[in-house]
PDB file of N, CA and C in Angstrom:
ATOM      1  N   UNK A   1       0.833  -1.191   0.000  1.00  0.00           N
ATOM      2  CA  UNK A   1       0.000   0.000   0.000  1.00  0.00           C
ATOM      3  C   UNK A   1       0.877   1.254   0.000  1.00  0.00           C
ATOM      4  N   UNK A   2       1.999   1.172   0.564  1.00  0.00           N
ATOM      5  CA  UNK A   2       2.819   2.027   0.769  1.00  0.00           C
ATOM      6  C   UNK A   2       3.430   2.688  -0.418  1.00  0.00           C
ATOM      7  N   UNK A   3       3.863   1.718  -1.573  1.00  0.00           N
ATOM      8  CA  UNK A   3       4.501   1.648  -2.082  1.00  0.00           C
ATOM      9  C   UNK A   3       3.390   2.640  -3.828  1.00  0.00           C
ATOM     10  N   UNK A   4       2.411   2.158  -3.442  1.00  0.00           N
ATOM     11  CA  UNK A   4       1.171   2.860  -4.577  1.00  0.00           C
ATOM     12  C   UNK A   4       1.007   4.098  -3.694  1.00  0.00           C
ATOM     13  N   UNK A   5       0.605   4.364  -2.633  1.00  0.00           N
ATOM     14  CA  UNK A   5       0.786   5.826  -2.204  1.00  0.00           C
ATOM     15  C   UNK A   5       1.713   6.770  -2.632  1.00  0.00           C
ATOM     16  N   UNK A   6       2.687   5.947  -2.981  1.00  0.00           N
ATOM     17  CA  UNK A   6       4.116   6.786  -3.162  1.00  0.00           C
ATOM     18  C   UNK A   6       3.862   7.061  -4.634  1.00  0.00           C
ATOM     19  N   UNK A   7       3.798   6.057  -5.375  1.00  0.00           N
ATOM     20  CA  UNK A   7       3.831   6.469  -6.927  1.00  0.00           C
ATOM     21  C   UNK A   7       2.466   7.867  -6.973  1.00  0.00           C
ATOM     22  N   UNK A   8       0.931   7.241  -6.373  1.00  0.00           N
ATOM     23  CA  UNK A   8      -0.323   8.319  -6.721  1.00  0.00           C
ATOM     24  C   UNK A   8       0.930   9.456  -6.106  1.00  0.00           C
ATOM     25  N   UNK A   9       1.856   9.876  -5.393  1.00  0.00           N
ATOM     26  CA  UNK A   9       2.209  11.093  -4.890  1.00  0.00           C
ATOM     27  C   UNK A   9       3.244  11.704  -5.774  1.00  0.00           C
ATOM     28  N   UNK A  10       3.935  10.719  -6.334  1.00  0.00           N
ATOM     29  CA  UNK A  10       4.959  11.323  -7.313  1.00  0.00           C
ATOM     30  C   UNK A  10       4.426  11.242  -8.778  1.00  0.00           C
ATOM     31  N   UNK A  11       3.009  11.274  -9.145  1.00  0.00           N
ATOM     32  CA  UNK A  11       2.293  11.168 -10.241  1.00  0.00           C
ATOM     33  C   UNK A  11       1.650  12.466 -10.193  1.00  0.00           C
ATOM     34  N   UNK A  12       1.654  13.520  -8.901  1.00  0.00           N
ATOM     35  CA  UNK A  12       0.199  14.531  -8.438  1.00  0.00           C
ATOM     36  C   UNK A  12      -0.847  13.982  -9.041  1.00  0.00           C
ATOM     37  N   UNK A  13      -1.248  12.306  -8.396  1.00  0.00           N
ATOM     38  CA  UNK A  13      -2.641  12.742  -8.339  1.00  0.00           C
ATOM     39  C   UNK A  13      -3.065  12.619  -6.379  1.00  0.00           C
ATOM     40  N   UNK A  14      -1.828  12.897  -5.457  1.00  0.00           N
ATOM     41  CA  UNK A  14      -2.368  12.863  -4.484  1.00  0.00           C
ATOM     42  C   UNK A  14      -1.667  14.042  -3.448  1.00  0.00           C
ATOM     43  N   UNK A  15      -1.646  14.047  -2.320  1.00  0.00           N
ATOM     44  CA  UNK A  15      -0.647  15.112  -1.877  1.00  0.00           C
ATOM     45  C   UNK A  15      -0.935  14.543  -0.644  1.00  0.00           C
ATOM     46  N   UNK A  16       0.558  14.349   0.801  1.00  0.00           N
ATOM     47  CA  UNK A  16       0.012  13.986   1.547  1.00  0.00           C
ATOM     48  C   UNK A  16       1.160  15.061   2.681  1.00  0.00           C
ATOM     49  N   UNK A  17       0.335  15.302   3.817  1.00  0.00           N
ATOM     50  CA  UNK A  17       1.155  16.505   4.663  1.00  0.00           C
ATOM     51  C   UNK A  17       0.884  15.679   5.718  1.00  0.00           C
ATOM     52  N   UNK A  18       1.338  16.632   6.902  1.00  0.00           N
ATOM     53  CA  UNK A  18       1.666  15.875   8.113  1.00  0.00           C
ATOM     54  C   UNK A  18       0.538  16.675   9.108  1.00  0.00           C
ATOM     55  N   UNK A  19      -0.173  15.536   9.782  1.00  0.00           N
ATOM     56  CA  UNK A  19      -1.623  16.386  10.803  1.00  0.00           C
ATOM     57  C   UNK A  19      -0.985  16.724  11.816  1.00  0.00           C
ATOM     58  N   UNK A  20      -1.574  18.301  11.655  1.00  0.00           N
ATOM     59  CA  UNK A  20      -0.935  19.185  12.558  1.00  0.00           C
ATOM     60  C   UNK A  20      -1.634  18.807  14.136  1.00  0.00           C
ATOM     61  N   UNK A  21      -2.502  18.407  14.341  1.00  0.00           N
ATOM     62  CA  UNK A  21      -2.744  17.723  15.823  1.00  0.00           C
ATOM     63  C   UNK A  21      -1.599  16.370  16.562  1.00  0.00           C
ATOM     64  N   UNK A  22      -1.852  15.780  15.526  1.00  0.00           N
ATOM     65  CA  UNK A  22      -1.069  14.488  15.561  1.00  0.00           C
ATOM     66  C   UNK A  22       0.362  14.202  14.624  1.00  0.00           C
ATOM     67  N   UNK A  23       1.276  14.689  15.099  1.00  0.00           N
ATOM     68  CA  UNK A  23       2.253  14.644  13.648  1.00  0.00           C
ATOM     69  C   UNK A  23       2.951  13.207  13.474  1.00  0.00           C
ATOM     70  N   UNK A  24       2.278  12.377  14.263  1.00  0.00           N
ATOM     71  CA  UNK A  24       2.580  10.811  13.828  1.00  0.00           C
ATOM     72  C   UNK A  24       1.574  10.158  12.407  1.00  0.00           C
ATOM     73  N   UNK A  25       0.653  11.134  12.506  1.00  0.00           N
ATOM     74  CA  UNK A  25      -0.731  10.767  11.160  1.00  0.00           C
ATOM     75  C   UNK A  25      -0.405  11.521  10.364  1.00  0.00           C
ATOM     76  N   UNK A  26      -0.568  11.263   8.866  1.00  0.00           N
ATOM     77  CA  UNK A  26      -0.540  11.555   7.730  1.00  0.00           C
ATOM     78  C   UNK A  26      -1.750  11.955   7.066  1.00  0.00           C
ATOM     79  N   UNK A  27      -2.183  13.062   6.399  1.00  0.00           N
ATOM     80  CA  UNK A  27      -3.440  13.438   5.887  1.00  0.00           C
ATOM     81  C   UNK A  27      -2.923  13.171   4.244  1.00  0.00           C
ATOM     82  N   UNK A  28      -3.643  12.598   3.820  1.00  0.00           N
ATOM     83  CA  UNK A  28      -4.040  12.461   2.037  1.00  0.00           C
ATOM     84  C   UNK A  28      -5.147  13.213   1.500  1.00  0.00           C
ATOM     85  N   UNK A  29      -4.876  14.013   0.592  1.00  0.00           N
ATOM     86  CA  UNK A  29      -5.771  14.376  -0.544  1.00  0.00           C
ATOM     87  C   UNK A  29      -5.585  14.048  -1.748  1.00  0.00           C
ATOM     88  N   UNK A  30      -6.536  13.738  -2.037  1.00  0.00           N
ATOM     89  CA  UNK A  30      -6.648  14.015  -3.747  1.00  0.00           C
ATOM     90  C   UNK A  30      -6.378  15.095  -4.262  1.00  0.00           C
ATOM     91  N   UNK A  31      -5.405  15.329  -5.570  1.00  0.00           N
ATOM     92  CA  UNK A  31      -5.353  16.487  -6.583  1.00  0.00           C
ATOM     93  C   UNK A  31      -6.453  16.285  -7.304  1.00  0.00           C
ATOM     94  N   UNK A  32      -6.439  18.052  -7.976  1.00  0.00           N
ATOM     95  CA  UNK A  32      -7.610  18.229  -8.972  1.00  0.00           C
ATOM     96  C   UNK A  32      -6.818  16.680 -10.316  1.00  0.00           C
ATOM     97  N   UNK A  33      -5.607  16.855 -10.294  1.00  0.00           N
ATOM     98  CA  UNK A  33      -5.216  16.079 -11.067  1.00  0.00           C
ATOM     99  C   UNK A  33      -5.669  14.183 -11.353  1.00  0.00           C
ATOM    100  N   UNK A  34      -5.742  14.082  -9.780  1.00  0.00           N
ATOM    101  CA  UNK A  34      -6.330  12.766  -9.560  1.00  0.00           C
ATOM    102  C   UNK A  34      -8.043  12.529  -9.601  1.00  0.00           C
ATOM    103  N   UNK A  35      -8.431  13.504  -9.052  1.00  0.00           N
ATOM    104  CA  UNK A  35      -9.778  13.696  -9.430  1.00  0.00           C
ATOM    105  C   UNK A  35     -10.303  13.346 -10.543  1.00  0.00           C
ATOM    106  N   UNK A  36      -9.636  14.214 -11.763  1.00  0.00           N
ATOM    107  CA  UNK A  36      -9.628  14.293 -13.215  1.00  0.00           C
ATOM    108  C   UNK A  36      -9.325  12.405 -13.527  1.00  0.00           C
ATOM    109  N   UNK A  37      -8.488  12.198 -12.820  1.00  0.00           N
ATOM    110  CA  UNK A  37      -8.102  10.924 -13.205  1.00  0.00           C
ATOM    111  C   UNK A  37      -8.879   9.505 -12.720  1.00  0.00           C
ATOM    112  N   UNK A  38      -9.852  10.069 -11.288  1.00  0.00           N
ATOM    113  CA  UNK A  38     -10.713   9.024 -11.118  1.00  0.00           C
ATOM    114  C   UNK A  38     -11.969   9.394 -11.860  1.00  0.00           C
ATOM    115  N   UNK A  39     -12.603  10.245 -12.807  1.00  0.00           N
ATOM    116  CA  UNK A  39     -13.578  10.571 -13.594  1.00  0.00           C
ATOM    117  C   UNK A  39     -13.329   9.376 -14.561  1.00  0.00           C
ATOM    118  N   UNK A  40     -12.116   9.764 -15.029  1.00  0.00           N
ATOM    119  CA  UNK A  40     -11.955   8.654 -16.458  1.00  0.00           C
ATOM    120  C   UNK A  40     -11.427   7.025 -16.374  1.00  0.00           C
ATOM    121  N   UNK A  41     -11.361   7.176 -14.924  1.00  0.00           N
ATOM    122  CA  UNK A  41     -11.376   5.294 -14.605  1.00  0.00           C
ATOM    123  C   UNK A  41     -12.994   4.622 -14.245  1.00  0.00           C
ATOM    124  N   UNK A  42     -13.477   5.615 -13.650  1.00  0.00           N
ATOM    125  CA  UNK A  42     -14.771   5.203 -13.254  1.00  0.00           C
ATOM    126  C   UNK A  42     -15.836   4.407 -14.143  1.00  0.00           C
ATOM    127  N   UNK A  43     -16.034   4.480 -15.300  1.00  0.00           N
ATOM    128  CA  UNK A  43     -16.640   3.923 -16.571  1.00  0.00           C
ATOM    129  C   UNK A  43     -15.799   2.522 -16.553  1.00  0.00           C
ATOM    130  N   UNK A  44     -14.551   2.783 -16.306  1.00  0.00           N
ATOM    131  CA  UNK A  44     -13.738   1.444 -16.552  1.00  0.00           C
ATOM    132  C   UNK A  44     -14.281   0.458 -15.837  1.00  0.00           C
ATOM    133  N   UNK A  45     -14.174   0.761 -14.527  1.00  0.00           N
ATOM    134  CA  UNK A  45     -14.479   0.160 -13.731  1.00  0.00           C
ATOM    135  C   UNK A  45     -16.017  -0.171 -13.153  1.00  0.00           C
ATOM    136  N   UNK A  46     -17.066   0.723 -13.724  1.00  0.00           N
ATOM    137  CA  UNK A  46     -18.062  -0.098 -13.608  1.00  0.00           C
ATOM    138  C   UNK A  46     -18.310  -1.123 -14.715  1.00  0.00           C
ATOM    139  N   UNK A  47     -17.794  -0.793 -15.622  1.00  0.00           N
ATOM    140  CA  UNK A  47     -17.727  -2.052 -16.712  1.00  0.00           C
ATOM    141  C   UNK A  47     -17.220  -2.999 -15.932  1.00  0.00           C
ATOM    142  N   UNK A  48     -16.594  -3.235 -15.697  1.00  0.00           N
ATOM    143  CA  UNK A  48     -15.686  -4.187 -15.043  1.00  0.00           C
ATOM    144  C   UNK A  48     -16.101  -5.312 -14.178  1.00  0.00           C
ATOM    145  N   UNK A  49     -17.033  -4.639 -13.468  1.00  0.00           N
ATOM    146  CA  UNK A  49     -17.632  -4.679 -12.234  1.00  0.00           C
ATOM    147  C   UNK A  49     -18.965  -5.820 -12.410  1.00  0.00           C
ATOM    148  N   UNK A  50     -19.716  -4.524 -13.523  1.00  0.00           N
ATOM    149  CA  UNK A  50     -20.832  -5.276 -14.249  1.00  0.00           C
ATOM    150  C   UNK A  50     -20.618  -7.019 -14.801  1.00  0.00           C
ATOM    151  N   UNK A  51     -19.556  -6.910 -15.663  1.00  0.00           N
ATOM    152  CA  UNK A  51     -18.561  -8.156 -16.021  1.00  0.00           C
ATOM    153  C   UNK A  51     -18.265  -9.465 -15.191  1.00  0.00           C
ATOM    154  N   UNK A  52     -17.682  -9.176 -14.083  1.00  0.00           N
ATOM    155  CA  UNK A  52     -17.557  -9.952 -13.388  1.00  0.00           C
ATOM    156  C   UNK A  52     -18.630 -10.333 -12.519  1.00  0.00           C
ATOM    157  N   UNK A  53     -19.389  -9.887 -12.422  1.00  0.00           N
ATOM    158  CA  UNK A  53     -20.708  -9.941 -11.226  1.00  0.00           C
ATOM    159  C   UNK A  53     -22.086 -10.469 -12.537  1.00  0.00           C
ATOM    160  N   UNK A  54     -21.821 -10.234 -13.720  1.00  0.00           N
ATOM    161  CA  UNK A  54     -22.565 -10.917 -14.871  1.00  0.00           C
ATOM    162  C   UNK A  54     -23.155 -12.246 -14.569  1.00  0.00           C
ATOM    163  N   UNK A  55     -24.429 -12.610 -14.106  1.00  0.00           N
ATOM    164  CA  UNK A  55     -25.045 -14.323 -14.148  1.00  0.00           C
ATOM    165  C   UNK A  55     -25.257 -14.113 -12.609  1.00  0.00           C
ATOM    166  N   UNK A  56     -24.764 -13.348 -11.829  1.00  0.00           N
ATOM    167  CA  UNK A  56     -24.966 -13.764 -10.417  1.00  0.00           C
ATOM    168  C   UNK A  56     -26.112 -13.082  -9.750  1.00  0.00           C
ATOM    169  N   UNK A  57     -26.924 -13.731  -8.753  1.00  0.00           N
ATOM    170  CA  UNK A  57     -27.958 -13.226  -8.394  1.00  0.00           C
ATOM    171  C   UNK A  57     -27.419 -12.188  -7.055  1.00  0.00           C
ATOM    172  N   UNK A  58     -28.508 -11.067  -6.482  1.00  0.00           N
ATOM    173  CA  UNK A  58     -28.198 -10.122  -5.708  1.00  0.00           C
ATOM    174  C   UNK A  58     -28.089 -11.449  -4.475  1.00  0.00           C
ATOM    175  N   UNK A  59     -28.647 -12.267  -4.447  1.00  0.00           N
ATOM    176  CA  UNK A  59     -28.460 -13.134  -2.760  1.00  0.00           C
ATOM    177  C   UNK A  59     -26.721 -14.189  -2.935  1.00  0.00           C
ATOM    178  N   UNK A  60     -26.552 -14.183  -4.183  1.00  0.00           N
ATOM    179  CA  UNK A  60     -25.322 -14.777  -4.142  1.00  0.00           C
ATOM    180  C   UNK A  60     -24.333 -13.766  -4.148  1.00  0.00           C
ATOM    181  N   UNK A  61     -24.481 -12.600  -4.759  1.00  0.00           N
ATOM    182  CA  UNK A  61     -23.522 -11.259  -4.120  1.00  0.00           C
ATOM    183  C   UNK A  61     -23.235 -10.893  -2.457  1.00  0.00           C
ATOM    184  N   UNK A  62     -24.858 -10.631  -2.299  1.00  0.00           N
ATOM    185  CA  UNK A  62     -24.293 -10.178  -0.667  1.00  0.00           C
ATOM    186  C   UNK A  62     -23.693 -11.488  -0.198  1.00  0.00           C
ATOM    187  N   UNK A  63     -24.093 -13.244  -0.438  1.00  0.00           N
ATOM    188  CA  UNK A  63     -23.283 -14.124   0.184  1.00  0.00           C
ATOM    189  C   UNK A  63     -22.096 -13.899  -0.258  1.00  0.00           C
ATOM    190  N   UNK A  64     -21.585 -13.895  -1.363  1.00  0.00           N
ATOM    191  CA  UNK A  64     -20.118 -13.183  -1.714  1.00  0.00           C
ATOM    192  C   UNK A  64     -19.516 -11.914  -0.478  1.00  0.00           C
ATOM    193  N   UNK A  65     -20.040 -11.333  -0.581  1.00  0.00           N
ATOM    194  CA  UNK A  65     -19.726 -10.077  -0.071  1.00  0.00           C
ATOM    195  C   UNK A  65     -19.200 -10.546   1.623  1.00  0.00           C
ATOM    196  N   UNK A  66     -20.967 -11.145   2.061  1.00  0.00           N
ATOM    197  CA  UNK A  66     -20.135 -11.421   3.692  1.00  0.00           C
ATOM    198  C   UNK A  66     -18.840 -12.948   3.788  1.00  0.00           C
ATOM    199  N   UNK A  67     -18.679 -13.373   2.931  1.00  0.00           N
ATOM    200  CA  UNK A  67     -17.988 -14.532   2.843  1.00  0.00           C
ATOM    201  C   UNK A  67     -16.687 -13.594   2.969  1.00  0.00           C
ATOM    202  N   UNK A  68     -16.314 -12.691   2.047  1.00  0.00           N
ATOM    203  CA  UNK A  68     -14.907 -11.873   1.927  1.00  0.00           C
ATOM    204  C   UNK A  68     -14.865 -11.243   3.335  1.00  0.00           C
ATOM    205  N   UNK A  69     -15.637 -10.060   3.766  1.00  0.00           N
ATOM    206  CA  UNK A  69     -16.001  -9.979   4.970  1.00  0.00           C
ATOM    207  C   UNK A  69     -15.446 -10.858   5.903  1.00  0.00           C
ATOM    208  N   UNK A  70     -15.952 -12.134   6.108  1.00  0.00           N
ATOM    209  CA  UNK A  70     -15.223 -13.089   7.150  1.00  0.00           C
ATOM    210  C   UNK A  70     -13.415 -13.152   6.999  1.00  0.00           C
ATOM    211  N   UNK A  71     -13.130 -13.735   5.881  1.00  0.00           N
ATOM    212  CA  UNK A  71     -11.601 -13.934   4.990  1.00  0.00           C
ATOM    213  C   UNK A  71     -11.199 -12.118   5.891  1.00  0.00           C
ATOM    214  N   UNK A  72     -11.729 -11.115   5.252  1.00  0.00           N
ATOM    215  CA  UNK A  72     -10.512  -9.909   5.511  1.00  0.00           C
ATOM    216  C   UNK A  72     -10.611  -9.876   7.241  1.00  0.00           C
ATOM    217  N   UNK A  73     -12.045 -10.133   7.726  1.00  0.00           N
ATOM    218  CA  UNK A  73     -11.625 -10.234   9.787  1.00  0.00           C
ATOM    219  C   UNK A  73     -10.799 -11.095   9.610  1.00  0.00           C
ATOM    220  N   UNK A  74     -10.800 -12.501   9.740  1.00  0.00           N
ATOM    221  CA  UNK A  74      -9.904 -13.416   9.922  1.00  0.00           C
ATOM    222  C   UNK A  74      -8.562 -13.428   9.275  1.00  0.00           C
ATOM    223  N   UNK A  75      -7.891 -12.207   8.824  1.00  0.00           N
ATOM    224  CA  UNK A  75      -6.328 -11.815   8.390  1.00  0.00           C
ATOM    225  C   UNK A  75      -5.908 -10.769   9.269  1.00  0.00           C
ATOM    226  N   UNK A  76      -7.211 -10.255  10.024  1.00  0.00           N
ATOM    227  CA  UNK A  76      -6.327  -9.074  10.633  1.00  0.00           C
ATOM    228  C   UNK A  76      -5.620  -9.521  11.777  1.00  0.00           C
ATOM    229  N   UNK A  77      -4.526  -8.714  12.465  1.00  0.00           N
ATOM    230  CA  UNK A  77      -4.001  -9.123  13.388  1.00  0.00           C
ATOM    231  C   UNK A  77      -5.026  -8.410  14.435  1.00  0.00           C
ATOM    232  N   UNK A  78      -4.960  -9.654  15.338  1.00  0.00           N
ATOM    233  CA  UNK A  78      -5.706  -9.538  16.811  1.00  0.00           C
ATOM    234  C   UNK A  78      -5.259  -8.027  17.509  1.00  0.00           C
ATOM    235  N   UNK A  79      -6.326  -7.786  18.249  1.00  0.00           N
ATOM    236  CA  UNK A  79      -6.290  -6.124  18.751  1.00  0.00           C
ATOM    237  C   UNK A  79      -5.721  -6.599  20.177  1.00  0.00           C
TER     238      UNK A  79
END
């Protein structure tokens, strides 16, 4: 994740400064540049979306959905 933060930052489509409350946290924005740039992925990606999710019913989605759900709790590290 780190490593794509870095490129969106040395691409301007992001900008990230240091929170002036907390200077251990990092604030991210979006540039107008990235903005511009999630306009013209967005079409992509609902195509995409549509595509892969093509034949499946809405009750086998949300079972999709909470199945991943379980998988991403069960990777996190314990609190």
């Amino acid at each position: 994740v780190a490593r794509i933060i870095d490129l969106l930052e040395r691409k301007n489509f992001l900008v990230q400064t240091t929170n002036q409350q907390d200077r251990r946290r990092v604030d991210r924005a979006i540039t107008s540049q990235g903005q511009v740039l999630l306009l013209a992925v967005t079409p992509i990606v609902l195509h995409n979306r549509s595509t892969a999710l093509h034949g499946l019913s809405v009750a086998a989605i949300d079972q999709l959905r909470q199945t991943l759900e379980v998988i991403i709790s069960n990777c996190e590290a314990p609190a």
